[in-house]
Each structure stands twice: as structure tokens, then as C-alpha cells.
Protein backbone atom coordinates (compact mmCIF):
# COMPACT_ATOMS: atom_id res chain seq x y z
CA UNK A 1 117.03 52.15 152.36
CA UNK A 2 114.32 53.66 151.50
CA UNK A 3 112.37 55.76 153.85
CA UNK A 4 108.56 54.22 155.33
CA UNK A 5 105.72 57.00 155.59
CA UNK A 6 106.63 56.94 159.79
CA UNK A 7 109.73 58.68 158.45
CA UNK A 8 108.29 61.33 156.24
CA UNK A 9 108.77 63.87 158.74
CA UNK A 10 112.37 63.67 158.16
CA UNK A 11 111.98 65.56 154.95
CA UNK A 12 110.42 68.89 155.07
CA UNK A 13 108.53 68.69 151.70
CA UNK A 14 106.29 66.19 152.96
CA UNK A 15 107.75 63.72 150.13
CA UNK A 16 109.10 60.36 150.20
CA UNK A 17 111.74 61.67 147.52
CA UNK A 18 114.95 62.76 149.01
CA UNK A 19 115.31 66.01 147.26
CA UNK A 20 112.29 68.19 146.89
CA UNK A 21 111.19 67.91 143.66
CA UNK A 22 109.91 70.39 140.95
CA UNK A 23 107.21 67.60 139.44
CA UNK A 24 106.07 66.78 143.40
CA UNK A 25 105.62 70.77 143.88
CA UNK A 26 103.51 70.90 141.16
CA UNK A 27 101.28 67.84 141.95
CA UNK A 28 100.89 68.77 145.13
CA UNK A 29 99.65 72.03 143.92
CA UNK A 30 97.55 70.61 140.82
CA UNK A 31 96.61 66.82 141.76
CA UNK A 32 98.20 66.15 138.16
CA UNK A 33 100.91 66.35 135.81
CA UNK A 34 101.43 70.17 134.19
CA UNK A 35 103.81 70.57 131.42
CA UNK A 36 105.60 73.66 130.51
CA UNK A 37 105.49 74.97 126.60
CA UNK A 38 108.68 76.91 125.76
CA UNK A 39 107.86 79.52 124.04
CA UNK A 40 110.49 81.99 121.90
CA UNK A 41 109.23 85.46 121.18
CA UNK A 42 111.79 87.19 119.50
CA UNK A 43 113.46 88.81 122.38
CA UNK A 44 116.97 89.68 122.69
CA UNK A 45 119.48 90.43 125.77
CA UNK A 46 121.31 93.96 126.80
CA UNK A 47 124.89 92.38 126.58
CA UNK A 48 123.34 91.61 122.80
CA UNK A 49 122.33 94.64 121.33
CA UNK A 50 124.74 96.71 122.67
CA UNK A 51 122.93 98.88 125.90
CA UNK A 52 125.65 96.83 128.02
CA UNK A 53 127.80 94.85 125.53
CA UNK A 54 127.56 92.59 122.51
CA UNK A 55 127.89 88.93 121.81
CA UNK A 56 125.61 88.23 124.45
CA UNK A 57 127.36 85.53 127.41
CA UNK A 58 130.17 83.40 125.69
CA UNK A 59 128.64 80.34 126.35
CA UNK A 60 124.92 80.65 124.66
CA UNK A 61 123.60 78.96 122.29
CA UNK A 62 119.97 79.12 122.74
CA UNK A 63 119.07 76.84 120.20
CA UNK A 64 120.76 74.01 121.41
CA UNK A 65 118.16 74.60 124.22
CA UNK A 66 114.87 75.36 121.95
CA UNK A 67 112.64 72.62 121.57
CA UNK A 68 112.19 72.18 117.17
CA UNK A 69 108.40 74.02 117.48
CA UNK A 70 109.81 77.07 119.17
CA UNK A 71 110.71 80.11 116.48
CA UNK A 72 109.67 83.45 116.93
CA UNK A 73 108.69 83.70 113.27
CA UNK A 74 105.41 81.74 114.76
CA UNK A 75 102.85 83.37 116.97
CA UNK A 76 102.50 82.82 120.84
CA UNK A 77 99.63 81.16 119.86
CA UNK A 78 101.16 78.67 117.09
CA UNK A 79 103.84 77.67 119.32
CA UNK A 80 101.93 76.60 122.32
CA UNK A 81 99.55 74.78 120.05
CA UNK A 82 102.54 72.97 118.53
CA UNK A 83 104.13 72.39 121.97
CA UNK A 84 101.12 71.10 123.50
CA UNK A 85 100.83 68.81 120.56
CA UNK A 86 104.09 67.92 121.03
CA UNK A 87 103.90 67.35 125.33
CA UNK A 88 100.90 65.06 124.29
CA UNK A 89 102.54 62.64 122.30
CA UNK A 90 105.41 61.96 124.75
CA UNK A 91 104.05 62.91 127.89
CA UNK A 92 100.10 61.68 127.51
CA UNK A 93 99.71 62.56 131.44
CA UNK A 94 99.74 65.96 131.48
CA UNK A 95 96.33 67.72 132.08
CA UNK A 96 96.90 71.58 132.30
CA UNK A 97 100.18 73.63 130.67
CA UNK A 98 102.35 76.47 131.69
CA UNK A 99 103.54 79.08 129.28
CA UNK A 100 107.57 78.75 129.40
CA UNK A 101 109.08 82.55 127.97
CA UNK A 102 112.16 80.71 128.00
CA UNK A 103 114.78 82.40 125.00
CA UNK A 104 117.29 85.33 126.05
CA UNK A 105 115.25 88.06 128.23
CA UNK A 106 111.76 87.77 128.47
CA UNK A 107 110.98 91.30 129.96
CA UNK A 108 113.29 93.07 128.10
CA UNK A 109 110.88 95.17 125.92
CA UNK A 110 108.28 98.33 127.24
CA UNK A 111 105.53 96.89 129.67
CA UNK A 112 102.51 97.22 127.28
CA UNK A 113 104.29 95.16 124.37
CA UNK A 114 104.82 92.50 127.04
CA UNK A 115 101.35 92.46 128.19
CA UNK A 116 99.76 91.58 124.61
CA UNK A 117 102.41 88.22 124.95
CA UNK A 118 101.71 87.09 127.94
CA UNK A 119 98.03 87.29 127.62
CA UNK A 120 98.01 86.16 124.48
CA UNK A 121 99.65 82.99 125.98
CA UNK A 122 97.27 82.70 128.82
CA UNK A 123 94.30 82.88 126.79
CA UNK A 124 95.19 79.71 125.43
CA UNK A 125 92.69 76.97 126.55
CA UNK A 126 94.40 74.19 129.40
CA UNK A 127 97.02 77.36 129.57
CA UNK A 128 97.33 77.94 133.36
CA UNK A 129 99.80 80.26 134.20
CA UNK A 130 103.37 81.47 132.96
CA UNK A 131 106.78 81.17 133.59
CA UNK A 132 109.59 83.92 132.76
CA UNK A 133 113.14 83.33 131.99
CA UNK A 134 114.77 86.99 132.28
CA UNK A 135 118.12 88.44 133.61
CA UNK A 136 118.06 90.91 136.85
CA UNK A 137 118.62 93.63 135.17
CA UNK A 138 115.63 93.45 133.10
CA UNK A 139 113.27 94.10 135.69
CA UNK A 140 111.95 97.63 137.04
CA UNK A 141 109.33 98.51 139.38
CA UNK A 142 106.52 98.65 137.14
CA UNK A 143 107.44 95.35 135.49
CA UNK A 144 107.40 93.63 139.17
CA UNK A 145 103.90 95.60 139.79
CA UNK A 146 102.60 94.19 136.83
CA UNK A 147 103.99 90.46 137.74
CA UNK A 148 101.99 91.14 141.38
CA UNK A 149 99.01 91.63 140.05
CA UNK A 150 99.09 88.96 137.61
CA UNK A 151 99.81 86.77 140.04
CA UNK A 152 96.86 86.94 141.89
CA UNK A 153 94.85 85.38 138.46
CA UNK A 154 97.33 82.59 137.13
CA UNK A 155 100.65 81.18 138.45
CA UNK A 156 103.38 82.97 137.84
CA UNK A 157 107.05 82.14 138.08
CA UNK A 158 109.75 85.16 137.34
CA UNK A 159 113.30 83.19 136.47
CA UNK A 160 116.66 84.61 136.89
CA UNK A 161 119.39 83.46 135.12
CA UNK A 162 122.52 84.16 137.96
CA UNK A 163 125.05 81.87 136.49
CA UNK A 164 127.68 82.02 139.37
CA UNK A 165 127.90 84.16 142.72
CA UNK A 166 131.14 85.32 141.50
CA UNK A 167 131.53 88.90 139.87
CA UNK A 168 134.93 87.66 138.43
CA UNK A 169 133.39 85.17 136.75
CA UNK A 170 130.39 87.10 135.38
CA UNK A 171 132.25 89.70 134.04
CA UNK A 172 134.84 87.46 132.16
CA UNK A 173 131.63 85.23 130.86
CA UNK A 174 130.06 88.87 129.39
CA UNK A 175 126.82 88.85 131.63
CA UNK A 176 126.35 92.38 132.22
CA UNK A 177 125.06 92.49 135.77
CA UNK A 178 126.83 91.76 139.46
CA UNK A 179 125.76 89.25 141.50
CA UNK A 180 124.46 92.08 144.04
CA UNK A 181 122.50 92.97 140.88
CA UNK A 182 120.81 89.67 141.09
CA UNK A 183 120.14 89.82 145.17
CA UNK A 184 118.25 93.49 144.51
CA UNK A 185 116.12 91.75 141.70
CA UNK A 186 115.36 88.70 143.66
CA UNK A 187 114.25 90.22 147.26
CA UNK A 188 112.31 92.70 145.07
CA UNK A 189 110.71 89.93 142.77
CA UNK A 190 109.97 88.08 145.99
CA UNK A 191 109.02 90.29 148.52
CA UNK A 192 105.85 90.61 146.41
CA UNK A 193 104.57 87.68 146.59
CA UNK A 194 105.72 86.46 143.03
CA UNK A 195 107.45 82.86 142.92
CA UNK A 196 111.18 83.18 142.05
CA UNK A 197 113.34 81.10 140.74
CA UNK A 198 117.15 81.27 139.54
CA UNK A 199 119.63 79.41 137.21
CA UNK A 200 123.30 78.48 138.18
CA UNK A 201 126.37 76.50 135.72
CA UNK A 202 128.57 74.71 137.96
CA UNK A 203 131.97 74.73 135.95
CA UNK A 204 132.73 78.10 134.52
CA UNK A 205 135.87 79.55 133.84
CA UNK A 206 138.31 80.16 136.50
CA UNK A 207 136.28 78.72 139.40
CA UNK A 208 137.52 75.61 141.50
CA UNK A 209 135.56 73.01 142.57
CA UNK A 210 135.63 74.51 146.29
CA UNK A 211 134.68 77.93 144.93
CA UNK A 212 131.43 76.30 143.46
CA UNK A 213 130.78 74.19 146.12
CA UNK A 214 130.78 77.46 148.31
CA UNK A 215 128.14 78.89 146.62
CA UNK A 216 125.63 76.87 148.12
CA UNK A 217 125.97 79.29 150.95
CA UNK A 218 124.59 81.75 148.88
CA UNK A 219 122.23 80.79 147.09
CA UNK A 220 120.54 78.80 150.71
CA UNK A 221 119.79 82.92 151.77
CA UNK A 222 118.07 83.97 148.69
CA UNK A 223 114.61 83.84 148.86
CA UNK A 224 114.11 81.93 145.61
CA UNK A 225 111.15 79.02 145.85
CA UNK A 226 112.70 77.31 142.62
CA UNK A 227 116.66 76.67 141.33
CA UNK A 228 117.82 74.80 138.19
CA UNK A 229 121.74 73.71 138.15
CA UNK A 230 123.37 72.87 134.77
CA UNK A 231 126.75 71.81 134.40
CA UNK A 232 129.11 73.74 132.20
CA UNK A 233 128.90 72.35 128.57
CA UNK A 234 130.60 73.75 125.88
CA UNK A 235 128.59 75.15 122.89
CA UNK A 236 130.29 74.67 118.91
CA UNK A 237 130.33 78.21 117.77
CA UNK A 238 130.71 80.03 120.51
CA UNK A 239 133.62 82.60 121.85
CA UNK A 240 133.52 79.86 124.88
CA UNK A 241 134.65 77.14 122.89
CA UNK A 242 137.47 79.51 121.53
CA UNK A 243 138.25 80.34 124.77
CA UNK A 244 138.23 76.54 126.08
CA UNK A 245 140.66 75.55 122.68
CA UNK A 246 142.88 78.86 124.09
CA UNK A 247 143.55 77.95 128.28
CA UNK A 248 142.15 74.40 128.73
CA UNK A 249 143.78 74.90 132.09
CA UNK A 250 140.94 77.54 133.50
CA UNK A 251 138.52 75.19 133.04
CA UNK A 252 137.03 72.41 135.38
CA UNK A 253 135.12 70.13 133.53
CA UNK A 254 132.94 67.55 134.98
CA UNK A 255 133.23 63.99 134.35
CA UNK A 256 129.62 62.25 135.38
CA UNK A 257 131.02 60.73 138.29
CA UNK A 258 132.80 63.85 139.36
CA UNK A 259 130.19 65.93 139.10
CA UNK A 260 127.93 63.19 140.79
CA UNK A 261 129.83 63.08 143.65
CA UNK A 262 129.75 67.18 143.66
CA UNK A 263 126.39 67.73 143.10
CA UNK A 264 124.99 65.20 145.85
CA UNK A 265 127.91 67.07 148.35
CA UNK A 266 125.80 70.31 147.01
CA UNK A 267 122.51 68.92 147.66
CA UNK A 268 123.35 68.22 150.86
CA UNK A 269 124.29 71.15 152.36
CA UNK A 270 121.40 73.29 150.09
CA UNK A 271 118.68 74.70 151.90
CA UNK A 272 115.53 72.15 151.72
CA UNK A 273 113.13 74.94 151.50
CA UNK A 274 114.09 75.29 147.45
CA UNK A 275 112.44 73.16 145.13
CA UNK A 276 115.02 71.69 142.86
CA UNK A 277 114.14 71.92 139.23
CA UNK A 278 116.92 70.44 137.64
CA UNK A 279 120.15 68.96 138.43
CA UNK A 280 122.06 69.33 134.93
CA UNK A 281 121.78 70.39 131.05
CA UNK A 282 120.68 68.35 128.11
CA UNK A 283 121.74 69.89 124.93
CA UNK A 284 121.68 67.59 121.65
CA UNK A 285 124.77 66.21 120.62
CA UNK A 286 125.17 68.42 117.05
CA UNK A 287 125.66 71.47 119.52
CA UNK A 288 128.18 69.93 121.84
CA UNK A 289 132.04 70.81 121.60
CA UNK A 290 133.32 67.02 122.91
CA UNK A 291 131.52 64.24 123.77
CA UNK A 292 129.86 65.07 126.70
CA UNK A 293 128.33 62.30 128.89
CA UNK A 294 127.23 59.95 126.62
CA UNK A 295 123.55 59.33 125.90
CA UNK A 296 122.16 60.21 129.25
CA UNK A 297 119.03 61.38 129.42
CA UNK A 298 118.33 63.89 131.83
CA UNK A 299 115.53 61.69 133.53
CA UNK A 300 117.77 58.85 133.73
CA UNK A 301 120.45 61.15 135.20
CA UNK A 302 117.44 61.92 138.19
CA UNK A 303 116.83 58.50 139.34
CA UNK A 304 120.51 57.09 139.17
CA UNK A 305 121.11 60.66 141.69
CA UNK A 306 118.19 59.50 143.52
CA UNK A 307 119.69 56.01 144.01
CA UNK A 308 122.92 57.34 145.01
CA UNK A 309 120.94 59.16 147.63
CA UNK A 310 119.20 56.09 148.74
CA UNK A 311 123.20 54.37 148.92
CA UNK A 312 124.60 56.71 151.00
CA UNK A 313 121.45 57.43 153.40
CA UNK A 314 121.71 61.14 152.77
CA UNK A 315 118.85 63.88 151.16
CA UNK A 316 118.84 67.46 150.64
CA UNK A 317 119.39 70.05 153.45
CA UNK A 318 120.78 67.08 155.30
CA UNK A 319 123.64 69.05 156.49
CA UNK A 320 122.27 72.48 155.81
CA UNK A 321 122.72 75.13 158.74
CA UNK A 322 120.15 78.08 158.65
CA UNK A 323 122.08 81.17 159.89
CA UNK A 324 118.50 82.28 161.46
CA UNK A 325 118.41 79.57 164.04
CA UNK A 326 122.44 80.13 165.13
């Protein structure tokens, strides 16, 4: 049933959505639609070029992810113009754009040659603030001082990609860093003032369905204002997909039903403080090793997990216990 404005209160956003929503926060904030413009500047990753490893994690394939305007043989400058073009002609409503440094690590390179990208990106007209896709150890001190500062002229997002909570599992998927790696860079990131967000993959090698579930513990303490879930999907030409053909068995792929079921279990006992970005991973067909889920569209995949909400009268945080208040 769904809820009347009288029962608002009963979710903390303020929203009559039951999960709170990455579009809502940024209405609320704007009064509009604003559309994020990936953007691919030619960075690379330290488990890539050899400071921490090579190969980079086993299961990326970043241009599965890249939208078709995004190369780094194009300026800042070309691509946002492209990707604005692009946002226009299938989403007309959109009124102001974010710049999205969204391939590999996007402050991995000295301060001053980050500086010239980012405000080249921001002095793009309708351009109102960035977001940063990086890794947690690609941060330092005068990187986060630089973010603080910025932040006080444009929005600013700084994105880690976590993956898992496990350091079993992010050692055997090649990421480079410890989880504890990841909790320094987000209370520093955080602690001034600079929105935060992370990335998780529910269905990585060797963890069980309880062991991912459990996460949600940890990830409710971080002090992260946005989180994007994917599911595990496995990439064509990756060492993943060799590893997958190898021991089928350490794997726990989601059907959509299963991982339906799980992610509404997760939802409910997340905190409701975190804006939820996304809920799973779209990657186009070519790329995928197996068939996937079909032709569902990531939108359609939000309202038919919004309806299931609605079913079983349940929303995010619903059975979420905050350690502060024990």
C-alpha cells in the first residue's frame, strides 16, 4: 500500500519512495533533473601499471561501462559536449550537469595535472560540479585539501570503489588495498566536509550469500552520504571469466529473483541515512560472459524493486539498528 503524505514521517528522507533515492537527493537539492557526463581521461590504476600489481582487478572491463562518447583520445571538453548532447536526446529534462571522472582512478596523477581536468570540466557552461570515481589508496592529504576547498565553489562527490569488506576477497580479486585502507580514506574524505560515496559487487569469489549479506553492517558505520551496489557479472576477456570457467563452485551467482529477494533483505537492514545510487550493473550484452538477466533495463529493474517494496510493506533502514542509540 502505498504510503499517504500523514505517513511521510515514517521515512527519514522526507520521500514518499521507500528507499532514499539518488534522483530525489538531487531534486531536492536542485528543484530539477541533473545528469552526470562520464568522462574518461586517460587515467590508469596502481594494480595496472605495476606500483602495486598488474592486470588491474580480474573482473574490469571498463568499457563495457563507458558510454560510446567517452575516449580519452577526446578532450574534457569534447566529451562533455558530446555527453550533454547525448543526455539531451534521451533525457530532455535535465537542466544543469555533473562532471562524472568515472574510468580506473581519477586522482591517480600529481595534484597540479589534476587541477587543469577538473577545471577544465567545470568551466563548461550548465557544468555544476564534479564527481570522482578513485580507489582509497589514491588519495593523500593534499589531494583531500584540494577536494575541501573545491567544495566550497561546486558540488563535489569523491567515489570509492570498496568492492567487498572482505580482505580475502580483495586480495584474490587483485585490488591492491585492505578494506581498513578504505575506512582511513573514507573518515578522512569525510571528515572534511566532502560528500563520499562508495561502490560494492555483491557476488564475488568465495563469499556466501550470508557473508554478503553481513556486510551491511559495515558499510551502515561508514560515513559515506552515497553507495552504488552492482551484482557480480562476468566480463568476456577477463582473468575472471578464466577463473569462473576454472572453479564454477566459488562462485555465487545471482539469478534476478535471488538476488531480488537479497537485495530488498539488504535494503532493509541498511542504514537510511545513505542515499542509494544504484541497486545493480548494466553492462551491454557483447561484454557479458552468459546471458545475464535478460533485457532488463536498469530503470525497469528500480520500479519492479520498488513494487516489491510496496508488496511486502517494508523500506530501507526498516530493520536497521544504529549501534549509537544501543
Amino acid at each position: 500500500m502505498k504510503p499517504t503524505k500523514a505517513d511521510l514521517n515514517i521515512y527519514p528522507w522526507g520521500s514518499e519512495r521507500r528507499f532514499n533515492s539518488y534522483s530525489s537527493y538531487f531534486r531536492d537539492r536542485w528543484g530539477a533533473r541533473v545528469q552526470k557526463v562520464s568522462i574518461d581521461a586517460g587515467f590508469t590504476c596502481p594494480n595496472r601499471d605495476g606500483s602495486k600489481s598488474f592486470g588491474g582487478c580480474t573482473y574490469c572491463r571498463n568499457d563495457a561501462f563507458n558510454p560510446s562518447y567517452c575516449h580519452p583520445s577526446k578532450s574534457v571538453t569534447e566529451q562533455i559536449r558530446e555527453g550533454i548532447k547525448f543526455h539531451k536526446w534521451r533525457y530532455n529534462e535535465a537542466v544543469s550537469y555533473l562532471a562524472y571522472f568515472q574510468a580506473y582512478s581519477n586522482t591517480y596523477a600529481p595534484l597540479e595535472n589534476l587541477k587543469k581536468l577538473y577545471e577544465e570540466a567545470l568551466s563548461y557552461p550548465d557544468v555544476v560540479g564534479l564527481i570522482i570515481g578513485t580507489r582509497p589508496d589514491c588519495v593523500d592529504e593534499e589531494k583531500l585539501h584540494y577536494f575541501k576547498d573545491l567544495s566550497k565553489k561546486c558540488y563535489l562527490a569523491i567515489e570509492y570503489g570498496i568492492e567487498s569488506c572482505y580482505n580475502k576477497t580483495l586480495k584474490r580479486i587483485n585490488r591492491g588495498h585492505t578494506f581498513e585502507d578504505a575506512v582511513s580514506a573514507i573518515e578522512s574524505t569525510s571528515s572534511l566536509g566532502i560528500n563520499t560515496g562508495a561502490h560494492f559487487i555483491f557476488g564475488l569469489p568465495g563469499e556466501t550469500r550470508e557473508e554478503m549479506l553481513a556486510q551491511v553492517d559495515f558499510i551502515s558505520d561508514l560515513p559515506i552520504k552515497t553507495v552504488k551496489f552492482h551484482q557480480l557479472q562476468i566480463m568476456k576477456g577477463t582473468p575472471m571469466e578464466i577463473e569462473f570457467r576454472n572453479n564454477p563452485e566459488d562462485f555465487e551467482l545471482f539469478e534476478w529473483e535471488e538476488y531480488l529477494d537479497f537485495f530488498i533483505s539488504f535494503l532493509e537492514r541498511l542504514n537510511p541515512a545513505i542515499v542509494v545510487e544504484r541497486f545493480t550493473g548494466e553492462a551491454p550484452p557483447r561484454f557479458l560472459s552468459g546471458e545475464g538477466w535478460g533485457k532488463k533495463r536498469t530503470d525497469q529493474i528500480v520500479n519492479i524493486v520498488e513494487k516489491r517494496l510496496e508488496e511486502l510493506n517494508t523500506w530501507q533502514g526498516r530493520l536497521y539498528k544504529d549501534k549509537r542509540q544501543k
